[in-house]
Every structure is written in structure tokens, then in C-alpha cells.
C-alpha atoms as a PDB file:
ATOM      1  CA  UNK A   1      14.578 -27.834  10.484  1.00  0.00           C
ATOM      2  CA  UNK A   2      14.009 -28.557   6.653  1.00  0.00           C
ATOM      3  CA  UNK A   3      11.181 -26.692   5.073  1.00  0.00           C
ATOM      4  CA  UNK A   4       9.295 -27.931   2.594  1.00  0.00           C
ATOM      5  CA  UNK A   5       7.574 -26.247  -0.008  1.00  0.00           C
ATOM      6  CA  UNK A   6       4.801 -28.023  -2.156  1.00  0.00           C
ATOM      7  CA  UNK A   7       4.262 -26.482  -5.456  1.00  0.00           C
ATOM      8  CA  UNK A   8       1.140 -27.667  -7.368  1.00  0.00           C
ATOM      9  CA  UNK A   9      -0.562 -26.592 -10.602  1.00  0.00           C
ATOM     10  CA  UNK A  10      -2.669 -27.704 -13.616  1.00  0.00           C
ATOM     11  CA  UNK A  11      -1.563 -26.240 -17.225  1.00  0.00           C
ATOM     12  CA  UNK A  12      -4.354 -24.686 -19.120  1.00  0.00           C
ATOM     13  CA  UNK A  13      -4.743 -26.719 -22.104  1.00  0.00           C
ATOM     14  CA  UNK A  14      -4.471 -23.249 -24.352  1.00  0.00           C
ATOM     15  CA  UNK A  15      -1.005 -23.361 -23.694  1.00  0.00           C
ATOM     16  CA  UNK A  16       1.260 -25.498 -26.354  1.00  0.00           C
ATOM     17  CA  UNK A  17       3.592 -28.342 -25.628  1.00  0.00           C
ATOM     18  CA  UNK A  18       6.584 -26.327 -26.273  1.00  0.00           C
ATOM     19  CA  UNK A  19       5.263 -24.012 -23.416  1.00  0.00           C
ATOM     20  CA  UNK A  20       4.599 -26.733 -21.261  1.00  0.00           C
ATOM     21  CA  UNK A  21       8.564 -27.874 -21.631  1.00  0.00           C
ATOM     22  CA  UNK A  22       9.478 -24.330 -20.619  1.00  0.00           C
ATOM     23  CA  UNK A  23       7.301 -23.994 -17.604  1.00  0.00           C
ATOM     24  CA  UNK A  24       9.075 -27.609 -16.445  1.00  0.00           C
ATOM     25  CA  UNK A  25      11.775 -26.531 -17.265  1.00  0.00           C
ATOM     26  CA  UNK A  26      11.871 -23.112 -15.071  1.00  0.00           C
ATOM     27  CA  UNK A  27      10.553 -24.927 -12.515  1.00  0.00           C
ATOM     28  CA  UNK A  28      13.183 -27.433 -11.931  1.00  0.00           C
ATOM     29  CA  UNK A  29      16.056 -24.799 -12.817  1.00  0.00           C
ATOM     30  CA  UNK A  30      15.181 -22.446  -9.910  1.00  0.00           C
ATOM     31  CA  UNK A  31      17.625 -24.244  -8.053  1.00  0.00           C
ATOM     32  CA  UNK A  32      20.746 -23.559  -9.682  1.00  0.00           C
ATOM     33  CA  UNK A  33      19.650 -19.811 -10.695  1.00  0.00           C
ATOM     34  CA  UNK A  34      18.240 -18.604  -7.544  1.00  0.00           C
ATOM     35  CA  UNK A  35      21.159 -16.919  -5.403  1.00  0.00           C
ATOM     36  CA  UNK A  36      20.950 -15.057  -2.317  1.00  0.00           C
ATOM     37  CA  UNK A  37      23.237 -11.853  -3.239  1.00  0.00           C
ATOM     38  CA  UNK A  38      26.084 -13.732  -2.221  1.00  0.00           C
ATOM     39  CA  UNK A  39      26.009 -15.535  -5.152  1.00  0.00           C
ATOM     40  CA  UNK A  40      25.436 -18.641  -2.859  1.00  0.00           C
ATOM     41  CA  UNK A  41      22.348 -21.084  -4.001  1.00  0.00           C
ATOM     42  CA  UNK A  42      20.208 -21.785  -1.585  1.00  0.00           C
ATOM     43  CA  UNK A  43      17.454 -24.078  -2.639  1.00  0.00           C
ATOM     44  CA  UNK A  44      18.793 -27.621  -1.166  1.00  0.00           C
ATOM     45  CA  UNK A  45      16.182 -29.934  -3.837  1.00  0.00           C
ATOM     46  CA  UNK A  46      13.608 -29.583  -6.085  1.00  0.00           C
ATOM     47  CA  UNK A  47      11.793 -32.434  -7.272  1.00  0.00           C
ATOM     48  CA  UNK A  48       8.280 -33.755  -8.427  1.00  0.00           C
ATOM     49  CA  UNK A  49       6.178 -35.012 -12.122  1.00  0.00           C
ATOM     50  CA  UNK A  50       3.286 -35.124 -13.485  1.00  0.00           C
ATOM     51  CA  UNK A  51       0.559 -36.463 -12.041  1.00  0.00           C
ATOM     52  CA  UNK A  52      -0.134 -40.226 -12.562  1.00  0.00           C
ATOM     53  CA  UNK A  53      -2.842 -41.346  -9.679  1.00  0.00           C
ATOM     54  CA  UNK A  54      -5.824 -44.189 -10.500  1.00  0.00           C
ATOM     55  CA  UNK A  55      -7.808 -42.365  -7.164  1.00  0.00           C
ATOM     56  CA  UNK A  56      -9.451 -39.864  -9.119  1.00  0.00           C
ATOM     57  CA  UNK A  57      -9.044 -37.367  -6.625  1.00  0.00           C
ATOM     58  CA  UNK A  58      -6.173 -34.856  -8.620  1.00  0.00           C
ATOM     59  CA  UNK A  59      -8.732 -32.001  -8.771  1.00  0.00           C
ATOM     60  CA  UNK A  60      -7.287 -31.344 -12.165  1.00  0.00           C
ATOM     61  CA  UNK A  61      -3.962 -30.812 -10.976  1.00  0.00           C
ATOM     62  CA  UNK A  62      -1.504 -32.314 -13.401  1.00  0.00           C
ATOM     63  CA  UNK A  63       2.090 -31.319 -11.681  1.00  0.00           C
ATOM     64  CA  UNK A  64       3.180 -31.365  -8.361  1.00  0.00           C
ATOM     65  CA  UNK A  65       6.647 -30.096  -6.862  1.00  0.00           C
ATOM     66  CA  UNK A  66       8.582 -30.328  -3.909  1.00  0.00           C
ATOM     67  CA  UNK A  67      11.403 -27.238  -3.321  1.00  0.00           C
ATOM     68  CA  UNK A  68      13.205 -28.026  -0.223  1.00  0.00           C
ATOM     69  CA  UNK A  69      14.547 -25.327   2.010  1.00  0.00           C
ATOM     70  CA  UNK A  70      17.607 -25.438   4.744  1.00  0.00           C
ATOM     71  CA  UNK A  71      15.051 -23.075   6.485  1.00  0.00           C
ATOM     72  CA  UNK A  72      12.247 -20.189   6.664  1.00  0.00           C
ATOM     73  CA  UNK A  73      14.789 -17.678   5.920  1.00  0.00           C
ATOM     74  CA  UNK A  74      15.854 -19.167   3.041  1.00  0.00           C
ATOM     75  CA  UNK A  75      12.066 -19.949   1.781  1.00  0.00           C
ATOM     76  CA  UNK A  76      11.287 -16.382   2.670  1.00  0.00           C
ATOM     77  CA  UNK A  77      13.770 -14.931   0.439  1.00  0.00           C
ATOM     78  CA  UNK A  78      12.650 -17.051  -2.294  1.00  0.00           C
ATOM     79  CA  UNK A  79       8.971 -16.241  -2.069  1.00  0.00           C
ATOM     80  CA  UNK A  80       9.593 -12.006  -1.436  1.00  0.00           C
ATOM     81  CA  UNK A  81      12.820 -10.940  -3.122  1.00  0.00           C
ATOM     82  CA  UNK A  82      14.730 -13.885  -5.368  1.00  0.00           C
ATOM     83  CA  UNK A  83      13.903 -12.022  -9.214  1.00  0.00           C
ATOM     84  CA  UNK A  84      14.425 -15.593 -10.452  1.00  0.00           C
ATOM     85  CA  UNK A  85      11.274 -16.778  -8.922  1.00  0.00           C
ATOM     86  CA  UNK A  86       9.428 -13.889  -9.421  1.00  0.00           C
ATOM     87  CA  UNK A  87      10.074 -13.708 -13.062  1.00  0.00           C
ATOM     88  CA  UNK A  88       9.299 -17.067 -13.224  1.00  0.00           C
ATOM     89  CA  UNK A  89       6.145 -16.693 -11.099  1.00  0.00           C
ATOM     90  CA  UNK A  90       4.909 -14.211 -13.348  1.00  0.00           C
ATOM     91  CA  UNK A  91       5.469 -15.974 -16.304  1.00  0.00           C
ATOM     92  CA  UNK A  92       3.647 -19.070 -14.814  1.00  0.00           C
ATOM     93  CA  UNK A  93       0.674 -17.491 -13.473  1.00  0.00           C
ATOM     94  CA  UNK A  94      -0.225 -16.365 -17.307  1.00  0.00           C
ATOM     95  CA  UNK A  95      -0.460 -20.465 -18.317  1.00  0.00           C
ATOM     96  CA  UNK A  96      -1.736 -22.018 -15.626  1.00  0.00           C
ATOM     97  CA  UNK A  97      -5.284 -23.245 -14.653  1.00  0.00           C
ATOM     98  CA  UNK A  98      -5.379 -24.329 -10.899  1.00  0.00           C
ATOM     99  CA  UNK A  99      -2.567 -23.391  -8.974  1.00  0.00           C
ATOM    100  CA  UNK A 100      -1.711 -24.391  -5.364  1.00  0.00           C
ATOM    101  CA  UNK A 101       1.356 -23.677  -2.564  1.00  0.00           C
ATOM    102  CA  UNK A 102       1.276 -25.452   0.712  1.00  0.00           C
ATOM    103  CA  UNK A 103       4.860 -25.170   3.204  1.00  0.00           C
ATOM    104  CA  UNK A 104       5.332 -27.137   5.728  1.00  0.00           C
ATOM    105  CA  UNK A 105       8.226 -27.852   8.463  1.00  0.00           C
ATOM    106  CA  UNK A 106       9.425 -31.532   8.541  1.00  0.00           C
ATOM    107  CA  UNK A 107       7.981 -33.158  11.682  1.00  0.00           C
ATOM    108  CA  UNK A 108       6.265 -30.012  13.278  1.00  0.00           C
ATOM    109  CA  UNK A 109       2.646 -31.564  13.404  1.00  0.00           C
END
């Protein structure tokens, strides 16, 4: 089953709009750089914004994204040994403000 896994995160405003491009940006590239060792890519979609809601009820979060996994295997590669995320996850962690990761299997309630 598909595994999804929610990605969301506020900016902190310290951090300058060319700064903000690059964080996007490594976001949304993880899927054509991370590679098991096979050289194979293994993250099926990545998607999400900015958010844009009228409720009020963000929390200060101001992007959310979706990575979409074939399965745990694959999403447990990605979270413990892909050194494209991890680099990335590093660099991230130094800009951010709020910061949030939720997985969930499609359908399993």
C-alpha cells in the first residue's frame, strides 16, 4: 500500500527570500536525487505549496508537502540512510520555525 508522508514547516522570517527559494527548491528535488544504491529513484511524488487557508487555524505553518512512497521500505530508507535527505534535513532544520512530519498508509484507519 502507498505511504504517505506529510511534510510541514513554517520558515523563520530571519531567513531571506533567496533562502526560502532554495529550501523549496530541495524539497521538491528530493525526488529525482534520492537513489537507493541501485541508482534506482524511489520517491513515486512529491507535491504541496504554501499555505493559503481563510480558517485561521495554520498554527503558523506556511508550507505543507506530500512525498509519496511505493512503501515503508522505501520511506524507511529515506528517513535513516538516503544522504540526500539528510543533507537536506540538516540544512532545513537551521531555517525553519515550526516543523512537523506525520506518515500515514492510504486507507489503513
Amino acid at each position: 500500500m502507498v505511504l504517505q508522508h506529510v511534510l510541514a514547516f513554517s520558515i523563520a522570517p530571519s531567513v531571506a527570500a533567496e533562502e526560502q527559494k532554495a529550501i523549496i527548491d530541495g524539497v521538491l528535488n528530493l525526488k529525482p536525487t534520492c537513489v537507493k544504491p541501485d541508482g534506482k529513484p524511489y520517491i513515486r511524488s512529491i507535491k504541496g505549496g504554501k499555505q493559503n487557508s481563510k480558517e485561521g487555524m495554520d498554527k503558523g505553518i506556511q508550507w505543507v508537502f506530500l512525498v509519496e512512497f511505493e512503501n515503508e521500505e522505501d520511506r524507511d530508507y529515506y528517513v535513516s540512510t538516503d544522504p540526500v535527505h539528510a543533507a537536506l534535513g540538516k540544512f532545513l532544520i537551521t531555517k525553519v520555525g515550526e516543523i512537523s512530519v506525520f506518515d500515514f498508509t492510504e486507507e489503513v484507519y
